[in-house]
C-alpha atoms as a PDB file:
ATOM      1  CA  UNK A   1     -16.688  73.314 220.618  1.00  0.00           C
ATOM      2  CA  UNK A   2     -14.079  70.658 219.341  1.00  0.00           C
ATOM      3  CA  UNK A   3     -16.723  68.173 218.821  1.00  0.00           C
ATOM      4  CA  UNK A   4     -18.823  70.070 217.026  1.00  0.00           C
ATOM      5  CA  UNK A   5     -15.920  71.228 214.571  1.00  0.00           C
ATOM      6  CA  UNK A   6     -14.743  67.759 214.671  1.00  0.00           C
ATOM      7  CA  UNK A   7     -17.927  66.113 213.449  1.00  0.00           C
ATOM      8  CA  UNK A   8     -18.309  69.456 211.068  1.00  0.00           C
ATOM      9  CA  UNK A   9     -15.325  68.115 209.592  1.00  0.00           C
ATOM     10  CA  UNK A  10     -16.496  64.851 209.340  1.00  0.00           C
ATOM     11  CA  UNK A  11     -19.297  65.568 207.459  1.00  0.00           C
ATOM     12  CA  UNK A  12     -17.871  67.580 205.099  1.00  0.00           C
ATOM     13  CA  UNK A  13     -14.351  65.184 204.305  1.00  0.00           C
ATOM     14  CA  UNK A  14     -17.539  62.266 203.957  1.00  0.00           C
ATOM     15  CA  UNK A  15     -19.454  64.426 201.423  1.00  0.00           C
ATOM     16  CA  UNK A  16     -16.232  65.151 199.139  1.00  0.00           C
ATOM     17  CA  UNK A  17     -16.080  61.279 199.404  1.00  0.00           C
ATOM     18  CA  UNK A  18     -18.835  60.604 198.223  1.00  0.00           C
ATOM     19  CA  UNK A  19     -18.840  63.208 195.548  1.00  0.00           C
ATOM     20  CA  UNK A  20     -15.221  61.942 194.255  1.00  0.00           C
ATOM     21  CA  UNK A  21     -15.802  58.349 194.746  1.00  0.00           C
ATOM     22  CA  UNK A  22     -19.752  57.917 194.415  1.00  0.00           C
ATOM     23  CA  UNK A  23     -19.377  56.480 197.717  1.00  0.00           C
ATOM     24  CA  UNK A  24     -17.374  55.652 200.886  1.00  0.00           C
ATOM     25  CA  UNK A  25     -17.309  53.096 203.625  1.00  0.00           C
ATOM     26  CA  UNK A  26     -17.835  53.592 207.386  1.00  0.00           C
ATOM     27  CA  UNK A  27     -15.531  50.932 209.366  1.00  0.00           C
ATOM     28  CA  UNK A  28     -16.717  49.961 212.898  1.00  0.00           C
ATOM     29  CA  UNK A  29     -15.160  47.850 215.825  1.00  0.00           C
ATOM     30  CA  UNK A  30     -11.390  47.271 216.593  1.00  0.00           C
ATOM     31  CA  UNK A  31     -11.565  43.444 215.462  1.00  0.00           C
ATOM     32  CA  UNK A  32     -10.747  42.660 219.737  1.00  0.00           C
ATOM     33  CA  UNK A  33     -14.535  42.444 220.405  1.00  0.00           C
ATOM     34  CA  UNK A  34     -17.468  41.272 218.521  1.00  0.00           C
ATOM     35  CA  UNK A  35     -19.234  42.619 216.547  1.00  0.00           C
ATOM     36  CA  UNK A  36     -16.843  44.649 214.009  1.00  0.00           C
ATOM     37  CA  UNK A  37     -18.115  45.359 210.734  1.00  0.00           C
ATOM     38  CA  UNK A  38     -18.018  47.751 207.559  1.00  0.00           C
ATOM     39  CA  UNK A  39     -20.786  49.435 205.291  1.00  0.00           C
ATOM     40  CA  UNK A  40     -21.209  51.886 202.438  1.00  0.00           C
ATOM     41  CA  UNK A  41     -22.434  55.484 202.459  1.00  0.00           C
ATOM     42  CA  UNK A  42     -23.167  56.797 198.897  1.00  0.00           C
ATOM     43  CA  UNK A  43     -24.835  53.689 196.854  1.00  0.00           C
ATOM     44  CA  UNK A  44     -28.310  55.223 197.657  1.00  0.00           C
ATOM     45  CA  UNK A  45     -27.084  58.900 196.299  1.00  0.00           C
ATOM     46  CA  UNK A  46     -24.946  58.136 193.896  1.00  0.00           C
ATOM     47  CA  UNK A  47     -25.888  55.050 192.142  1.00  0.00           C
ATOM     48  CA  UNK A  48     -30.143  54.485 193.793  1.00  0.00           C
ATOM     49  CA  UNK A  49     -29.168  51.430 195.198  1.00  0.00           C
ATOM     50  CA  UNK A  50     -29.199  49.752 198.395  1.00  0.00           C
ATOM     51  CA  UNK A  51     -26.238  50.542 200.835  1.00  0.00           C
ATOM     52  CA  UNK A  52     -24.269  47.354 201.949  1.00  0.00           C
ATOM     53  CA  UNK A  53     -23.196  46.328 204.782  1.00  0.00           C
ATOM     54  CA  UNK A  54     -20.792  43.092 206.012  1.00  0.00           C
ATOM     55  CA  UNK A  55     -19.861  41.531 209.370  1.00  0.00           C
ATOM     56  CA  UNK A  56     -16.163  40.611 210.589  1.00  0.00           C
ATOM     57  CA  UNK A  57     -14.312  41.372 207.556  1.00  0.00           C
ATOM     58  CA  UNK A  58     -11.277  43.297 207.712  1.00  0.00           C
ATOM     59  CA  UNK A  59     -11.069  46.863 206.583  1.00  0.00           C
ATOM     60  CA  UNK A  60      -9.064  46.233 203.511  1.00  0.00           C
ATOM     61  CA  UNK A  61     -11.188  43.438 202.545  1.00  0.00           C
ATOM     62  CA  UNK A  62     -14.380  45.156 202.622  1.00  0.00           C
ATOM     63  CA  UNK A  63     -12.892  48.165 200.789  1.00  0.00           C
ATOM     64  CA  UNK A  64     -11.863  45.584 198.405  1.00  0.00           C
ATOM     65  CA  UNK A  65     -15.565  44.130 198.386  1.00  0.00           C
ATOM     66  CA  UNK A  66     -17.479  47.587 198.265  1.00  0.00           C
ATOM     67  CA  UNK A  67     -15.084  48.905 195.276  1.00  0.00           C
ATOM     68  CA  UNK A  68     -16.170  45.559 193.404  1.00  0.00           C
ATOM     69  CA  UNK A  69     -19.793  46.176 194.188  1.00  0.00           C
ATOM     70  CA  UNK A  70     -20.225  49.630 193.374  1.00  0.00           C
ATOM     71  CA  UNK A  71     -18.217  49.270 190.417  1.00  0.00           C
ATOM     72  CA  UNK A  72     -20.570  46.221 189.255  1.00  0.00           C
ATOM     73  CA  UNK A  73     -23.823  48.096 190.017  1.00  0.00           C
ATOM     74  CA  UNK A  74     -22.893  51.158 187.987  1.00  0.00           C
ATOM     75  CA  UNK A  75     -21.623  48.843 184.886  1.00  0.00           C
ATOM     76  CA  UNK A  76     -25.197  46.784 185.279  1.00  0.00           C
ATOM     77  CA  UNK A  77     -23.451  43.757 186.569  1.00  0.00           C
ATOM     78  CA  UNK A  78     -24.570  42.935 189.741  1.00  0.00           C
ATOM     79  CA  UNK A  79     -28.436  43.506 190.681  1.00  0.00           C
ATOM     80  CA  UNK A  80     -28.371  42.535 194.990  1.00  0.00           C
ATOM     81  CA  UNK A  81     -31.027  40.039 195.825  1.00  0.00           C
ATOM     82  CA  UNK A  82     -32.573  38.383 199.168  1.00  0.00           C
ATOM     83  CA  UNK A  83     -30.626  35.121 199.291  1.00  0.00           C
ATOM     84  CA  UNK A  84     -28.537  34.763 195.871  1.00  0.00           C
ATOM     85  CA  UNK A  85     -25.147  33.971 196.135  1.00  0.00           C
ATOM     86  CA  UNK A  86     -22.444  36.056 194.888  1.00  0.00           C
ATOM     87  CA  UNK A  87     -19.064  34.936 194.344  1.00  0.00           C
ATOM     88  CA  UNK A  88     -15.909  37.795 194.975  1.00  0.00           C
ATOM     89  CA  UNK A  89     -12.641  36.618 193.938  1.00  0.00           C
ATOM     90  CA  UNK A  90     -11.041  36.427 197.105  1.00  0.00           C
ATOM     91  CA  UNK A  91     -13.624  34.234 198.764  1.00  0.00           C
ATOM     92  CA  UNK A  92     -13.526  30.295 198.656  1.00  0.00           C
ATOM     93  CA  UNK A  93     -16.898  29.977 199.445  1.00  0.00           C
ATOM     94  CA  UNK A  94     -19.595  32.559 198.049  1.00  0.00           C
ATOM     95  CA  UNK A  95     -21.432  35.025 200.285  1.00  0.00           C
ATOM     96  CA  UNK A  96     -25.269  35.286 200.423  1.00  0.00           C
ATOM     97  CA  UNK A  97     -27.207  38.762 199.612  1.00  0.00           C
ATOM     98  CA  UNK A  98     -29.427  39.324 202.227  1.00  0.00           C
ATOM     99  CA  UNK A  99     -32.078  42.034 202.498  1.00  0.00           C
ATOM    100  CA  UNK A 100     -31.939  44.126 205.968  1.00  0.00           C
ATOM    101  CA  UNK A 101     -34.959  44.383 207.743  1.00  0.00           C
ATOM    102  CA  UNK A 102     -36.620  47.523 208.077  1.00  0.00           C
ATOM    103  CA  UNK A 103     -36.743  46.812 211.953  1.00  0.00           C
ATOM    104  CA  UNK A 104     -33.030  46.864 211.702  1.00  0.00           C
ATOM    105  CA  UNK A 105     -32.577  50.355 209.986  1.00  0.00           C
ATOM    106  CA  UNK A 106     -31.839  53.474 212.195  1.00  0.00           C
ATOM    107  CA  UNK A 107     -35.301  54.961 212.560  1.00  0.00           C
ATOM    108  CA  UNK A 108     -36.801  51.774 213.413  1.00  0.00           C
ATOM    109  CA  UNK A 109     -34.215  50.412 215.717  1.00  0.00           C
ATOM    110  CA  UNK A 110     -32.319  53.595 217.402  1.00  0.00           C
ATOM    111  CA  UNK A 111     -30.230  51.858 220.017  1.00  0.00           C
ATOM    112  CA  UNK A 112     -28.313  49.490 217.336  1.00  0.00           C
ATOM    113  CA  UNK A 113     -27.758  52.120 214.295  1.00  0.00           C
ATOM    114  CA  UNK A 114     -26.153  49.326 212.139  1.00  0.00           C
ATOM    115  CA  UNK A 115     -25.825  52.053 209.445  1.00  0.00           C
ATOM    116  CA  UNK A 116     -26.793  54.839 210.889  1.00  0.00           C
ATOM    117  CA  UNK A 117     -24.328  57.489 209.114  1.00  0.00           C
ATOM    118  CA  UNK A 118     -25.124  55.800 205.874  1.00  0.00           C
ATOM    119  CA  UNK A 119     -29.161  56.845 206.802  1.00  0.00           C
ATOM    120  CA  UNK A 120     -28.082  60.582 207.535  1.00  0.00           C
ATOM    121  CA  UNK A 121     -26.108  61.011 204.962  1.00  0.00           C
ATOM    122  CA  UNK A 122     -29.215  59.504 202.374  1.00  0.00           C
ATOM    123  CA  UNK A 123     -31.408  62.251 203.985  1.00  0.00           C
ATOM    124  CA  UNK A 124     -28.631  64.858 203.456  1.00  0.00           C
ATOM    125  CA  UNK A 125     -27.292  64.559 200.253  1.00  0.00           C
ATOM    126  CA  UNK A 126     -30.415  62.857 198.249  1.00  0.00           C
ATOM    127  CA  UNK A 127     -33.970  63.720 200.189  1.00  0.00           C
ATOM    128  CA  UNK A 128     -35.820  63.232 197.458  1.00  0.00           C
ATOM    129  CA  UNK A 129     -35.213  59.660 197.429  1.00  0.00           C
ATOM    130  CA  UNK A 130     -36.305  58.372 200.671  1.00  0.00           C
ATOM    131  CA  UNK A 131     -35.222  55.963 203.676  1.00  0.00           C
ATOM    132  CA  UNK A 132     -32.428  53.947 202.247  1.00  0.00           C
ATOM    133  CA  UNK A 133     -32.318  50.010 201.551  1.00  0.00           C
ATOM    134  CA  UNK A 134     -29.477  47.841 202.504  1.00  0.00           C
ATOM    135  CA  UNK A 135     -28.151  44.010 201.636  1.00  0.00           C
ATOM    136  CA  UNK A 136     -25.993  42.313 203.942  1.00  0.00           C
ATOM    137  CA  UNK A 137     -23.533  40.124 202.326  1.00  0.00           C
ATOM    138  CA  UNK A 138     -23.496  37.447 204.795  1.00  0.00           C
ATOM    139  CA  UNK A 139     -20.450  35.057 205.022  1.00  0.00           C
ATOM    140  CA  UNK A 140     -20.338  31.142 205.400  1.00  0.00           C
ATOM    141  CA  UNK A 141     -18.490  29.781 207.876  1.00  0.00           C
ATOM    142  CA  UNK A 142     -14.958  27.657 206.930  1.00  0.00           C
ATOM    143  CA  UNK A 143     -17.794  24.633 206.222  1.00  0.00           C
ATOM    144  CA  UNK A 144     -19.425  26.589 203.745  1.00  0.00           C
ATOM    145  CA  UNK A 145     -22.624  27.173 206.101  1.00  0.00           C
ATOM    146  CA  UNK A 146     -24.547  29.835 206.956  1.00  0.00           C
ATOM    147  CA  UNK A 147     -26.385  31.256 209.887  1.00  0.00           C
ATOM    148  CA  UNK A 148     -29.580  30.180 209.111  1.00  0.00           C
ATOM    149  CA  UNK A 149     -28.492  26.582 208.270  1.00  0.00           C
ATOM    150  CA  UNK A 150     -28.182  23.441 211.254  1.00  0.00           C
ATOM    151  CA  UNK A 151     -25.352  22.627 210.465  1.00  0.00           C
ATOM    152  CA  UNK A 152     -23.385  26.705 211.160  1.00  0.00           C
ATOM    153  CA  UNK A 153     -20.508  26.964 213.119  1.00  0.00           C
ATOM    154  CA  UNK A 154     -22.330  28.617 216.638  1.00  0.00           C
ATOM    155  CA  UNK A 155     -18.398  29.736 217.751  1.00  0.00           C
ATOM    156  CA  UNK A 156     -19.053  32.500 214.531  1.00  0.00           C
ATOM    157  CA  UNK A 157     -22.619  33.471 215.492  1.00  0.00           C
ATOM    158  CA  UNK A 158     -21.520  36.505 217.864  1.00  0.00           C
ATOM    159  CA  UNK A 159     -19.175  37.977 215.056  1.00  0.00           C
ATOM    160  CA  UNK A 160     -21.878  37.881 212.004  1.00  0.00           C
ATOM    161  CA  UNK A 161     -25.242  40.097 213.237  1.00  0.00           C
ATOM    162  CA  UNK A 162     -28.553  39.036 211.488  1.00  0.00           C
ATOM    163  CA  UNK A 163     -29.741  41.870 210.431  1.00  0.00           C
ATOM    164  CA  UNK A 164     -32.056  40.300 207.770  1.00  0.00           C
ATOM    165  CA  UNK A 165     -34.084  39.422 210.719  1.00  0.00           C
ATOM    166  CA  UNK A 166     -36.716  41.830 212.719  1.00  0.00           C
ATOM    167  CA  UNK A 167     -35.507  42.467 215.655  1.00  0.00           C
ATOM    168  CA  UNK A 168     -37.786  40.609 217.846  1.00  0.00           C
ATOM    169  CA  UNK A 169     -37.217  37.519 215.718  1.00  0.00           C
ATOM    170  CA  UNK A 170     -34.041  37.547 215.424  1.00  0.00           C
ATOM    171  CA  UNK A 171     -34.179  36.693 219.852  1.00  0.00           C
ATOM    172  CA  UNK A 172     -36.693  33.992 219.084  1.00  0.00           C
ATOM    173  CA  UNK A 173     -34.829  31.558 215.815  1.00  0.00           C
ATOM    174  CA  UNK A 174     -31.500  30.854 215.154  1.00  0.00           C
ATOM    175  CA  UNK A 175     -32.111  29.259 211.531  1.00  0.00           C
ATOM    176  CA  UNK A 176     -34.078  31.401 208.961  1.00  0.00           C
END
């Protein structure tokens, strides 16, 4: 019974959220173990755009991040595509929008639900629209490199999930 009323709760404290805020973030991991990592619940409801979602950043960070990207989408600043850069203020390198695979998303890939409450919460509050989209913002290493590149720092590759790949090929290459 506590469960239930506790993820009643939940749902409902998420919702105002969302209807206060035009969105909210979901913050997963403890920073101790790999991976930890942060997305958005609302973009697709609020604003029709894809929900985001960022690897290994800590929680005030990526609050920072999502407030700046929400903000930017709903002023017409910011339009997320597969591999442009994008350059926050606090980073010294810029990050790299990248488009998450369908195979990654909840209904396609049920034992890793990368943003799974961001999915049920699409279906909830905004049916009409459809399965949501996502961008990862993916992060260089202190080099400047990124996953897909020769050269990336394999020490980081446990804390930074690429979920721009399908899941079967993200097993089989490293560099894409």
């Amino acid at each position: 019974m506590r469960n239930a009323l506790e993820r009643a709760y939940h749902r409902w404290a998420t919702k105002r959220r969302i209807r206060r805020h035009g969105w909210t973030a979901i913050y997963v991991g403890d920073y101790q173990s790999a991976p930890t990592w942060a997305y958005t619940i609302g973009f697709h409801a609020s604003l029709g755009a894809p929900e985001v979602v960022v690897f290994d950043v800590p929680m005030a960070s990526a609050n920072g991040l999502f407030h700046e990207i929400y903000n930017d989408l709903k002023a017409g600043k910011l339009v997320m595509r597969d591999k442009e850069a994008w350059r926050p203020g606090e980073f010294e390198h810029p990050l790299i929008w990248r488009e998450v695979h369908t195979s990654r998303l909840y209904d396609n890939d049920p034992e890793n639900p990368w943003l799974g409450l961001a999915e049920d919460f699409a279906a909830i509050l905004t049916p009409e629209r459809g399965a949501i989209a996502a961008f990862q913002l993916v992060i260089s290493d202190r080099d400047g490199h990124f996953p897909w590149e020769p050269q990336y720092d394999e020490r980081l590759r446990p804390l930074q999930r690429e979920l721009y790949l399908p899941t079967d090929a993200a097993s089989a290459s490293r560099y894409r």
